[in-house]
C-alpha atoms as a PDB file:
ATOM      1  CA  UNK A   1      99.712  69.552 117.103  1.00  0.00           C
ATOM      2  CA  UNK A   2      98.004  66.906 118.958  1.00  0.00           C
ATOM      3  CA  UNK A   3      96.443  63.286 118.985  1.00  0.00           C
ATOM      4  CA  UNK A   4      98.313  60.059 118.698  1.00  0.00           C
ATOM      5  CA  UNK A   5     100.357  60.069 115.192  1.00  0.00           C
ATOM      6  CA  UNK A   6      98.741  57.652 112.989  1.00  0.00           C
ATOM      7  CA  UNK A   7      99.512  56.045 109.164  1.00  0.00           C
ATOM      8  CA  UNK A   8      96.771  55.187 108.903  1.00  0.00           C
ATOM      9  CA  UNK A   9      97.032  53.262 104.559  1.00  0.00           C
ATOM     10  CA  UNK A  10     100.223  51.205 104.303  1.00  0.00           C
ATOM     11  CA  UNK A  11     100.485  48.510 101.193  1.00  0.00           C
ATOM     12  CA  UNK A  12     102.941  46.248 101.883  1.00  0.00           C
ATOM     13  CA  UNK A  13     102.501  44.589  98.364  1.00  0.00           C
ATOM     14  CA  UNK A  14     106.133  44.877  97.579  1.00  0.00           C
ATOM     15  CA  UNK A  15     107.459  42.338  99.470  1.00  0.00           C
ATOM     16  CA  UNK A  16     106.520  38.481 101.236  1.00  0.00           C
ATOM     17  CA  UNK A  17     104.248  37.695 103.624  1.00  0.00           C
ATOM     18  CA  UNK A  18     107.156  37.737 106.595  1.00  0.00           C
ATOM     19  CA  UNK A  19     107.790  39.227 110.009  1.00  0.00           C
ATOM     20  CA  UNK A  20     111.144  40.840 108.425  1.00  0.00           C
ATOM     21  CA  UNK A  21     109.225  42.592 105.781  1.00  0.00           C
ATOM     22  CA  UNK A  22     106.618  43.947 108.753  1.00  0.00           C
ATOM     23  CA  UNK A  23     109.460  44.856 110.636  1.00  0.00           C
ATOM     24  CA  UNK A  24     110.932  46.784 108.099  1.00  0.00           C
ATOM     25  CA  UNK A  25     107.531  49.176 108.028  1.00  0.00           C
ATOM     26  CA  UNK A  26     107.538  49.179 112.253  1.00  0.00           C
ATOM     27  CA  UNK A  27     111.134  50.315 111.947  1.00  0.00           C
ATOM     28  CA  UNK A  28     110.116  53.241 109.643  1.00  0.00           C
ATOM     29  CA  UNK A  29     107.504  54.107 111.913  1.00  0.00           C
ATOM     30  CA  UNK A  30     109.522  54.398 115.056  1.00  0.00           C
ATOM     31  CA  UNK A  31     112.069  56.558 113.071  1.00  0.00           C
ATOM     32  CA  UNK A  32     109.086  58.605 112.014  1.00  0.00           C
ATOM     33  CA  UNK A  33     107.585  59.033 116.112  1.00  0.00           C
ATOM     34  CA  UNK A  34     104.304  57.023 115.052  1.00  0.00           C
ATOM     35  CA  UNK A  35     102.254  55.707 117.321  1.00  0.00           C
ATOM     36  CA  UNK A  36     100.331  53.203 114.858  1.00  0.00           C
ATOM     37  CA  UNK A  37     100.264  52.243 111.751  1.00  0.00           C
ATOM     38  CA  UNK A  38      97.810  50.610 109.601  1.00  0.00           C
ATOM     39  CA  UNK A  39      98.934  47.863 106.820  1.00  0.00           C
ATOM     40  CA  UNK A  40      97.009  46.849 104.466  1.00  0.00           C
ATOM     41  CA  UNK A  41      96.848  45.013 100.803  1.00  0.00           C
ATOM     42  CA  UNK A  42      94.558  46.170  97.519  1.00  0.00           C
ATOM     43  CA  UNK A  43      91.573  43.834  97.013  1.00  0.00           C
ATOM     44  CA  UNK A  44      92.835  43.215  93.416  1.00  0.00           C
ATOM     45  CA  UNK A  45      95.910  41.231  95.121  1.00  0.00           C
ATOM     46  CA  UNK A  46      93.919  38.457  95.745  1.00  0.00           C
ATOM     47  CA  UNK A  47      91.463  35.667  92.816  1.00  0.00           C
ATOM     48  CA  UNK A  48      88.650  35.992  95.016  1.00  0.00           C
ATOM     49  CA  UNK A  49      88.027  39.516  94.191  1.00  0.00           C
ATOM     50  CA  UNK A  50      89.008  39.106  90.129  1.00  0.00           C
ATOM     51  CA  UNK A  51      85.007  39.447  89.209  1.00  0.00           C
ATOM     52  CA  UNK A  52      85.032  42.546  90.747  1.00  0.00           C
ATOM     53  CA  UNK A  53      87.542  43.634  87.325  1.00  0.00           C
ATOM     54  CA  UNK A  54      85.821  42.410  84.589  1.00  0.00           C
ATOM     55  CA  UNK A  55      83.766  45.456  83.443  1.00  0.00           C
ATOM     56  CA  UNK A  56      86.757  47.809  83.741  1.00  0.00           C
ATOM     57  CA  UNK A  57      89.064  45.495  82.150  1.00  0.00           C
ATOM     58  CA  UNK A  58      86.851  44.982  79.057  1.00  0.00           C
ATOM     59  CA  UNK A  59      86.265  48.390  78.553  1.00  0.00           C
ATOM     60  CA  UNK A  60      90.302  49.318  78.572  1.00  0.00           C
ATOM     61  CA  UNK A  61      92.989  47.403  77.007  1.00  0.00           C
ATOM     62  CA  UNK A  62      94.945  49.496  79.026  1.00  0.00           C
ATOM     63  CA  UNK A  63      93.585  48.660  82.368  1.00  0.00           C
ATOM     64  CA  UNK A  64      93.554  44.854  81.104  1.00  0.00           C
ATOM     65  CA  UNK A  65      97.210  45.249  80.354  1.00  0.00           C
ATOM     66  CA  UNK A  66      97.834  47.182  84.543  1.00  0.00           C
ATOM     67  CA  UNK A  67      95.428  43.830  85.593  1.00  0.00           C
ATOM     68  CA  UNK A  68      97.223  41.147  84.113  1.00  0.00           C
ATOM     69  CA  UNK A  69     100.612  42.945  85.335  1.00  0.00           C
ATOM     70  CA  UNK A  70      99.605  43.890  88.897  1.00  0.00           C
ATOM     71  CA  UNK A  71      96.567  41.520  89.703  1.00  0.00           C
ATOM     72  CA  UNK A  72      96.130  37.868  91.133  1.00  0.00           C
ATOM     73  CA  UNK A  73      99.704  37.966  92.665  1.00  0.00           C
ATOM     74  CA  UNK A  74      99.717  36.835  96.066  1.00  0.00           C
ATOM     75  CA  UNK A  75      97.693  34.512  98.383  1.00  0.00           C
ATOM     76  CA  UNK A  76      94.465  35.643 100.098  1.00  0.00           C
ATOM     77  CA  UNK A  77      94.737  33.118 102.831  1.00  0.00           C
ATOM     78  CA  UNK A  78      98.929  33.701 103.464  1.00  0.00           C
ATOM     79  CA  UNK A  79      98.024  37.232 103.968  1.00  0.00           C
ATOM     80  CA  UNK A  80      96.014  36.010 106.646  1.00  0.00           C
ATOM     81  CA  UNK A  81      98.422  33.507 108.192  1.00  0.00           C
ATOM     82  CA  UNK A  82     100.694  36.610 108.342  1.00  0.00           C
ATOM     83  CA  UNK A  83      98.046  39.067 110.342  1.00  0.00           C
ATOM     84  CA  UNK A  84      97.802  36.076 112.928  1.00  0.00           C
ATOM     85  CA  UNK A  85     101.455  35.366 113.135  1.00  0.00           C
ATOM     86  CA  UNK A  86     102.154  39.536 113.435  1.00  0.00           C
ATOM     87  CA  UNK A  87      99.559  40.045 116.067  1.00  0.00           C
ATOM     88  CA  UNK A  88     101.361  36.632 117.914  1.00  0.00           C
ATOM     89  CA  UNK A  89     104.033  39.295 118.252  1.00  0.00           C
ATOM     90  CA  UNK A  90     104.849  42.386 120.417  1.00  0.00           C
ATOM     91  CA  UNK A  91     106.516  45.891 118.480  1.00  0.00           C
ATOM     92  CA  UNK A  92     107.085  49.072 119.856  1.00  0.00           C
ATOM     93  CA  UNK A  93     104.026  50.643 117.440  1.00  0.00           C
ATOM     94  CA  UNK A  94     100.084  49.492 117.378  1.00  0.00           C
ATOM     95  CA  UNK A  95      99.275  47.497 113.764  1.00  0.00           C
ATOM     96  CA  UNK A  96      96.614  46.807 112.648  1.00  0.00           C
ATOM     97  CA  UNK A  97      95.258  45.098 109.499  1.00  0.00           C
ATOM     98  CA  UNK A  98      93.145  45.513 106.630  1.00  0.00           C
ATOM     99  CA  UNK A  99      92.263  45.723 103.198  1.00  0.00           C
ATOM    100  CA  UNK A 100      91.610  48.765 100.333  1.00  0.00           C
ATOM    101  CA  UNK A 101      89.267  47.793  98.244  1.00  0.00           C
ATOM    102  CA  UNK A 102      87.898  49.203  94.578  1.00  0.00           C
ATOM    103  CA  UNK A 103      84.248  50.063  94.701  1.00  0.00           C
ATOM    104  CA  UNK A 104      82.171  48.952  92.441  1.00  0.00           C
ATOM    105  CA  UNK A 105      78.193  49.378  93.485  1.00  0.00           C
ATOM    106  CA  UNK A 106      77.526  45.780  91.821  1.00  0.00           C
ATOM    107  CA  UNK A 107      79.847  43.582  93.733  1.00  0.00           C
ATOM    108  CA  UNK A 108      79.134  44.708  97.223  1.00  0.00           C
ATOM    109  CA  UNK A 109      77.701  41.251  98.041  1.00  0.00           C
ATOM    110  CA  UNK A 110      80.715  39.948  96.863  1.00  0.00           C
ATOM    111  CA  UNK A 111      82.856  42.035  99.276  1.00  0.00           C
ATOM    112  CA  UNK A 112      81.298  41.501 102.216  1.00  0.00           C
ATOM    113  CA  UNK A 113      81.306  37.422 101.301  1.00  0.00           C
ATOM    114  CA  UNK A 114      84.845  37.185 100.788  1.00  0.00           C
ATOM    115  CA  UNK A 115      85.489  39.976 103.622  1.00  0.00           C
ATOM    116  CA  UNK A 116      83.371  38.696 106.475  1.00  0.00           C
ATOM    117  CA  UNK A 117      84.838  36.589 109.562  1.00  0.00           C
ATOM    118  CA  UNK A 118      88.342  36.984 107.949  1.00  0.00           C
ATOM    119  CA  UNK A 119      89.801  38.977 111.294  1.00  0.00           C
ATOM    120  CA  UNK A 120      90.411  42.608 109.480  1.00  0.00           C
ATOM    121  CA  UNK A 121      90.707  45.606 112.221  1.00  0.00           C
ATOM    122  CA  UNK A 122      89.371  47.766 109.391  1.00  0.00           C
ATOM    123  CA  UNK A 123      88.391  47.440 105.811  1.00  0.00           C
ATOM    124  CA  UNK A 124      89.065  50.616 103.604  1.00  0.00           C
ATOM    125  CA  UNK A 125      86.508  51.346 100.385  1.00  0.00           C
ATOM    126  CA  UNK A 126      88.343  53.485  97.675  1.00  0.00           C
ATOM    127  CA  UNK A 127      87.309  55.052  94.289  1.00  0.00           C
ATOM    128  CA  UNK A 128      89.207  53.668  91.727  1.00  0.00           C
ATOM    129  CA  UNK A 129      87.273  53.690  88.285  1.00  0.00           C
ATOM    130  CA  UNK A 130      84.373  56.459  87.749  1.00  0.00           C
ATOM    131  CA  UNK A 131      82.438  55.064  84.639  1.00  0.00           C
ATOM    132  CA  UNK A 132      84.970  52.528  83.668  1.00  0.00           C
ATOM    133  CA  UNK A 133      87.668  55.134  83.712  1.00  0.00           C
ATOM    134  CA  UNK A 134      91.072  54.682  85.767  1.00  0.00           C
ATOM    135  CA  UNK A 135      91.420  58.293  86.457  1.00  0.00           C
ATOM    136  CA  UNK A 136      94.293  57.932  88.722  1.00  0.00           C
ATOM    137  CA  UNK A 137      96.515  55.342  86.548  1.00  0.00           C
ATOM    138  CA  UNK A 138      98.395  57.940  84.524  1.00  0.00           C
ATOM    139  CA  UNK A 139      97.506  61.401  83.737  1.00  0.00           C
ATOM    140  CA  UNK A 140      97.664  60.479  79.782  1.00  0.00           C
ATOM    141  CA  UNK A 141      93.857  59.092  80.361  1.00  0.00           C
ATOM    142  CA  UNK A 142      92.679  62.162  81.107  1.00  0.00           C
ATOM    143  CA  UNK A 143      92.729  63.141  77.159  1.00  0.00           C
ATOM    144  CA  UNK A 144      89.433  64.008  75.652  1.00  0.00           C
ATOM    145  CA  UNK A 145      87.827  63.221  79.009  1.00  0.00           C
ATOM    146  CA  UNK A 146      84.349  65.188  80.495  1.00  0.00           C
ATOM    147  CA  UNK A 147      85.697  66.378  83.603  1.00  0.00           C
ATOM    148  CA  UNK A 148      82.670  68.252  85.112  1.00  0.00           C
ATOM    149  CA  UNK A 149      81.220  64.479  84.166  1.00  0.00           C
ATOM    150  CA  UNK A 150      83.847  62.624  85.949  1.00  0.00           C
ATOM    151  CA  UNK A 151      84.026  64.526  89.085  1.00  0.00           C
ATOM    152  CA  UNK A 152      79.996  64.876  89.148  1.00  0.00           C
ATOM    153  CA  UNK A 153      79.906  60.456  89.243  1.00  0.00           C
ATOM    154  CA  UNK A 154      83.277  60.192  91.412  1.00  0.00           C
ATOM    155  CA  UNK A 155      81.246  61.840  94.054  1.00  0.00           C
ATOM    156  CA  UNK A 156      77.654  60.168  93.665  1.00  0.00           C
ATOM    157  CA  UNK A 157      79.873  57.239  93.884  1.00  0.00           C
ATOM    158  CA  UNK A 158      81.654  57.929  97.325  1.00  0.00           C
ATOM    159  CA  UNK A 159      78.265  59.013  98.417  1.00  0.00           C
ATOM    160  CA  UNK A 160      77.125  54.852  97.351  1.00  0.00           C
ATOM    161  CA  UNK A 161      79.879  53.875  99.331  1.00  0.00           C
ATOM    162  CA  UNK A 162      79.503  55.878 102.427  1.00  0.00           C
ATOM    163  CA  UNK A 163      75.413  54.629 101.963  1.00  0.00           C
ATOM    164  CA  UNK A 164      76.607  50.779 101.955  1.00  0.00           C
ATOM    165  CA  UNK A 165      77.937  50.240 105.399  1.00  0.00           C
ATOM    166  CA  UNK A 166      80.146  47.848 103.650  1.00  0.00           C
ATOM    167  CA  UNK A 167      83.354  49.667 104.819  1.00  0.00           C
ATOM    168  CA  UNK A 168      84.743  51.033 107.774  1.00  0.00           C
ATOM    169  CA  UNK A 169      86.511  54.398 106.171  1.00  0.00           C
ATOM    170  CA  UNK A 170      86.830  56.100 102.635  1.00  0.00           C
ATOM    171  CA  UNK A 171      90.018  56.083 101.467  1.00  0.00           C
ATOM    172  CA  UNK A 172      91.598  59.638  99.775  1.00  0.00           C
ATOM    173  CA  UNK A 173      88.123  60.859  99.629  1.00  0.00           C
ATOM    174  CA  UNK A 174      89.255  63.633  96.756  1.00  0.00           C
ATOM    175  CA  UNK A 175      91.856  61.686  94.694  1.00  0.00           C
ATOM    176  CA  UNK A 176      90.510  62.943  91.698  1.00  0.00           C
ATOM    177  CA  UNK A 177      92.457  66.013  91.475  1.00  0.00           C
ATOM    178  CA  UNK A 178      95.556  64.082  91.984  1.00  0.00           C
ATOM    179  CA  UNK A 179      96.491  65.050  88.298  1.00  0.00           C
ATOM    180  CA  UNK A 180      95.454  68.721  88.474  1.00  0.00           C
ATOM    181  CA  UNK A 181      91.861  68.548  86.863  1.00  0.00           C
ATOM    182  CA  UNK A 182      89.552  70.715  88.216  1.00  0.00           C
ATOM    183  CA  UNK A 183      85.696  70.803  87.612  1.00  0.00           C
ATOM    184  CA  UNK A 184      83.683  74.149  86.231  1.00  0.00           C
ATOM    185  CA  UNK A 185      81.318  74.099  89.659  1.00  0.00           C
ATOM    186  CA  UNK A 186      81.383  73.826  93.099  1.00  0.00           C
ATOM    187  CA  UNK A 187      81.905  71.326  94.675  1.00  0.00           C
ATOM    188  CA  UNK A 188      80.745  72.739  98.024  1.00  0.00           C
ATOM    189  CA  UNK A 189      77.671  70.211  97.904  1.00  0.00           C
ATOM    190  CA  UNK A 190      79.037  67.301  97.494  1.00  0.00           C
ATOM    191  CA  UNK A 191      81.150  67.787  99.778  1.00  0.00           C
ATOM    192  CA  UNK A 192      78.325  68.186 102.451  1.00  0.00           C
ATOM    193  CA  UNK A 193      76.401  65.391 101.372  1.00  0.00           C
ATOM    194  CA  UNK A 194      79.488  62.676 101.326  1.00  0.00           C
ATOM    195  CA  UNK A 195      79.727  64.278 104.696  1.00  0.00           C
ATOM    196  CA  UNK A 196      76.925  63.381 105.921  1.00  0.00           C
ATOM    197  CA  UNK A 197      76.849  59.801 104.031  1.00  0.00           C
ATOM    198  CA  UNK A 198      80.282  58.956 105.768  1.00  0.00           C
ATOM    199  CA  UNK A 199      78.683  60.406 109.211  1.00  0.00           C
ATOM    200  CA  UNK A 200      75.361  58.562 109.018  1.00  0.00           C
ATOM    201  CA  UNK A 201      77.294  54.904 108.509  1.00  0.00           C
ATOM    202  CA  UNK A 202      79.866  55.827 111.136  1.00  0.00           C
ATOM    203  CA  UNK A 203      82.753  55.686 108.743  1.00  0.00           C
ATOM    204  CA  UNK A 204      86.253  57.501 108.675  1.00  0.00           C
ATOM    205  CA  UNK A 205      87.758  60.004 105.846  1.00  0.00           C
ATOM    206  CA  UNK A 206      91.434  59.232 104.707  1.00  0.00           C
ATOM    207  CA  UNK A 207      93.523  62.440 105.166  1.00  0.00           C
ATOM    208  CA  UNK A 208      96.252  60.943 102.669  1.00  0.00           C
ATOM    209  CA  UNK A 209      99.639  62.000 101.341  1.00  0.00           C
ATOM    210  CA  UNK A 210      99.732  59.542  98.524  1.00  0.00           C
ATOM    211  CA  UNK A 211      98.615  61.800  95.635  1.00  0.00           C
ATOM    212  CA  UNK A 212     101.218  64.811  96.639  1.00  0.00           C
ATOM    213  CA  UNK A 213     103.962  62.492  96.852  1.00  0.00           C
ATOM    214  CA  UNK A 214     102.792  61.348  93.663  1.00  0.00           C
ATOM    215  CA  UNK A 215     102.170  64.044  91.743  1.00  0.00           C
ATOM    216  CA  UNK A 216     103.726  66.878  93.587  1.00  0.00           C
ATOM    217  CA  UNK A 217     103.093  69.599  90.777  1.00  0.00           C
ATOM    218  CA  UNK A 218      99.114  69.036  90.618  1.00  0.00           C
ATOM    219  CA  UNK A 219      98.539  67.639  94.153  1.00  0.00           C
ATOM    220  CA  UNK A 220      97.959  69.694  97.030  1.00  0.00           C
ATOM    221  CA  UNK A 221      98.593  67.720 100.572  1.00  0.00           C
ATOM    222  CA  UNK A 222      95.517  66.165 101.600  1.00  0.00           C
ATOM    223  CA  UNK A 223      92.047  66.299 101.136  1.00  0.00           C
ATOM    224  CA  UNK A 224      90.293  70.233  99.959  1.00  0.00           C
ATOM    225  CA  UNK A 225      90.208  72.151 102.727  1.00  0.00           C
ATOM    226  CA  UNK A 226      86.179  72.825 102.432  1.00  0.00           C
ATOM    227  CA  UNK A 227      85.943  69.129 102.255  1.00  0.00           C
ATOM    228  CA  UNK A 228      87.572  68.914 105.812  1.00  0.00           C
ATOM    229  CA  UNK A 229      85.126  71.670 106.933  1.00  0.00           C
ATOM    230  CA  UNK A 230      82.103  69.613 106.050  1.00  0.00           C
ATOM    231  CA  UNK A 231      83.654  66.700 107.919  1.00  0.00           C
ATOM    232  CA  UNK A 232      84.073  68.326 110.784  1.00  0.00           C
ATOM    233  CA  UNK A 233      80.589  70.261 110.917  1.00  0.00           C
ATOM    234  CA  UNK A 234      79.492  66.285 110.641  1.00  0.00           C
ATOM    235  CA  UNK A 235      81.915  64.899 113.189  1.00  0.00           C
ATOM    236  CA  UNK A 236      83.388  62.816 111.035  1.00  0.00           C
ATOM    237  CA  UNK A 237      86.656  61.305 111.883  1.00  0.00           C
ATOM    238  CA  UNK A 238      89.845  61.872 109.690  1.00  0.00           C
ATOM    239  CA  UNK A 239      92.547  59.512 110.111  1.00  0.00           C
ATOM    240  CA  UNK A 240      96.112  60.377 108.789  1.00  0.00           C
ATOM    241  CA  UNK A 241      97.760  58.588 105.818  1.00  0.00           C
ATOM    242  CA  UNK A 242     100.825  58.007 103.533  1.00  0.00           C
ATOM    243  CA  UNK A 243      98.841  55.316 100.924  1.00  0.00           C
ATOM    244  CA  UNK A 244     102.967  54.188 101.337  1.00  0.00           C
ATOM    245  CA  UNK A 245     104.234  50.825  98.848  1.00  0.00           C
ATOM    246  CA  UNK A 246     107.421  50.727 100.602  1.00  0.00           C
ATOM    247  CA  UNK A 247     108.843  51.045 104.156  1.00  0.00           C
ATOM    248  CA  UNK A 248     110.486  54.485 103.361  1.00  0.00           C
ATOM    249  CA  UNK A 249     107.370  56.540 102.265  1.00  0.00           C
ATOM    250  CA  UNK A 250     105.812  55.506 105.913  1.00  0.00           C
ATOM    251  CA  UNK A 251     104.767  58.821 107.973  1.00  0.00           C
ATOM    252  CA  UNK A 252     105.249  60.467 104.686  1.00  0.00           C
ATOM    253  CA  UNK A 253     104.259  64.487 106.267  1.00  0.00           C
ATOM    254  CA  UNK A 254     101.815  62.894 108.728  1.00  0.00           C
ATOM    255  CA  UNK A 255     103.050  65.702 110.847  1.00  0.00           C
ATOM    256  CA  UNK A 256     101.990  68.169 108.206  1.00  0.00           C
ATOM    257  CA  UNK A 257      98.762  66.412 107.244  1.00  0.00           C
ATOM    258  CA  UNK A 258      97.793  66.772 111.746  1.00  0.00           C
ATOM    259  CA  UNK A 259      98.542  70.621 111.182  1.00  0.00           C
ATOM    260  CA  UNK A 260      95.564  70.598 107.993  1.00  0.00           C
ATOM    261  CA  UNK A 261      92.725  68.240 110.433  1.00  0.00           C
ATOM    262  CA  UNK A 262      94.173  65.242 110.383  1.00  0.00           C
ATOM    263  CA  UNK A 263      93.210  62.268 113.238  1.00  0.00           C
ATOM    264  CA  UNK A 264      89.762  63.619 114.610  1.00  0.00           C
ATOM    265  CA  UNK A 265      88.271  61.819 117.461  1.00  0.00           C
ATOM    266  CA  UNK A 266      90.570  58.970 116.998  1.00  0.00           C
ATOM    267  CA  UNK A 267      91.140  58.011 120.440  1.00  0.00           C
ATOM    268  CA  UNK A 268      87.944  57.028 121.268  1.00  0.00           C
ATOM    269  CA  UNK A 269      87.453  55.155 118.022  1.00  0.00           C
ATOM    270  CA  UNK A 270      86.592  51.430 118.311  1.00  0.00           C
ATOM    271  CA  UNK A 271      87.532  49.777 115.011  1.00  0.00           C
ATOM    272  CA  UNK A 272      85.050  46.998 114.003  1.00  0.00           C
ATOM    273  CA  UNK A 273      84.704  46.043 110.268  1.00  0.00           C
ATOM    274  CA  UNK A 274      81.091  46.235 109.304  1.00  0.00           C
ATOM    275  CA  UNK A 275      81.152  43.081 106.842  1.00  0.00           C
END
């Protein structure tokens, strides 16, 4: 195993905006031998980005219900008092600071307007919703769904993302399997052409934990092992991550994920957010 050991998709949504709460990730991450880490906050966290939920939430009382639960809780502009006042600081681990946010093809105007000039080291596009449908809330959604469909437009939409050069990486590029569903095909050329969408804007895959701590029966660890190929054959750079909520789950088998292609090219990889 080598390269510099990375978590690279840290929330830290489940605590305040203070230097005790940072310090209780950097602690983690000493204990775990990392070298960096990478915190970050969902775009739904914040009012500026509510728009972006409309759609989803009308089509869903269920998402409505997660939204009005989860959403709108903390302060855009405290979250950035706290990158300034954590990079006024000196730890033991590199941090740096961004934001996950839900694609949605209509609102990337919106994105970049309330992402640009705000001081992010990287900002991280995700699937989320494929046709209005939160395929990664609970695996109960999944009832009565098309999944051929699902995984055919979770893919032409990771392809739009990679094509926007709104973001600087994809996070879990293959989350959709997290609850075991598996489509009838291939998927051998999708995989190529998100390759070469996430190559041509310069952008970074998400080698992430997340889903097998999550769903350990029905998620492997890490992204499809032909889907690495592909990234490689493209040169595209994987970065490790635990998609941790709490300061115990960071490093979460970042060694293991390093053994599977995990933090490509890394080193000489100058963040700069592209909004």
């Amino acid at each position: 195993m080598t390269g510099r050991l990375i978590d690279g998709h840290i929330h830290i949504e489940n605590g305040d905006y203070t230097l005790d709460w940072i310090q209780q990730f950097v602690d983690r991450a000493v204990e775990m031998e990392l070298d960096e880490i990478r915190l970050l906050e969902h775009n739904y966290m914040f009012k500026e980005f509510e728009p972006m939920y409309d759609t989803v939430r009308s089509c869903s009382d269920f998402v409505n219900n997660w939204f009005i639960r989860k959403a709108c809780k903390k302060s855009y502009e405290q979250y950035l008092d706290l990158i300034d006042k954590v990079r006024s600081k000196q730890y033991p681990v590199s941090i740096k600071f961004g934001l996950e946010v839900c694609y949605f093809k209509d609102y990337e105007e919106l994105i970049k307007e309330q992402t640009k000039d705000k001081g992010f080291d990287f900002l991280l596009g995700s699937i989320h919703f494929v046709d209005n449908f939160a395929f990664d809330h609970t695996a109960q959604l999944w009832e009565g769904i098309d999944v051929d469909k699902i995984y055919r437009d979770y893919f032409e939409d990771s392809i739009d993302l990679a094509r926007s050069k709104v973001f600087d990486g994809l996070g879990h590029p293959d989350s959709i399997k997290l609850f075991g569903h598996r489509p009838s095909f291939d998927l051998a050329d999708y995989y190529e052409r998100l390759a070469i969408a996430l190559s041509d804007s310069n952008m970074y895959a998400d080698q992430n934990s997340g889903a097998q701590r999550r769903c350990p029966d029905t998620a492997p660890l890490g992204m499809d092992k032909e889907l690495i190929k592909a990234l490689r054959r493209h040169n595209v750079k994987i970065i490790t991550s635990s998609d941790a909520h709490r300061p115990e789950d960071v490093g979460y088998k970042i060694k293991e994920l390093m053994k599977y292609g995990g933090n490509t090219n890394v080193d000489c990889y100058d963040i700069q957010t592209k909004a």
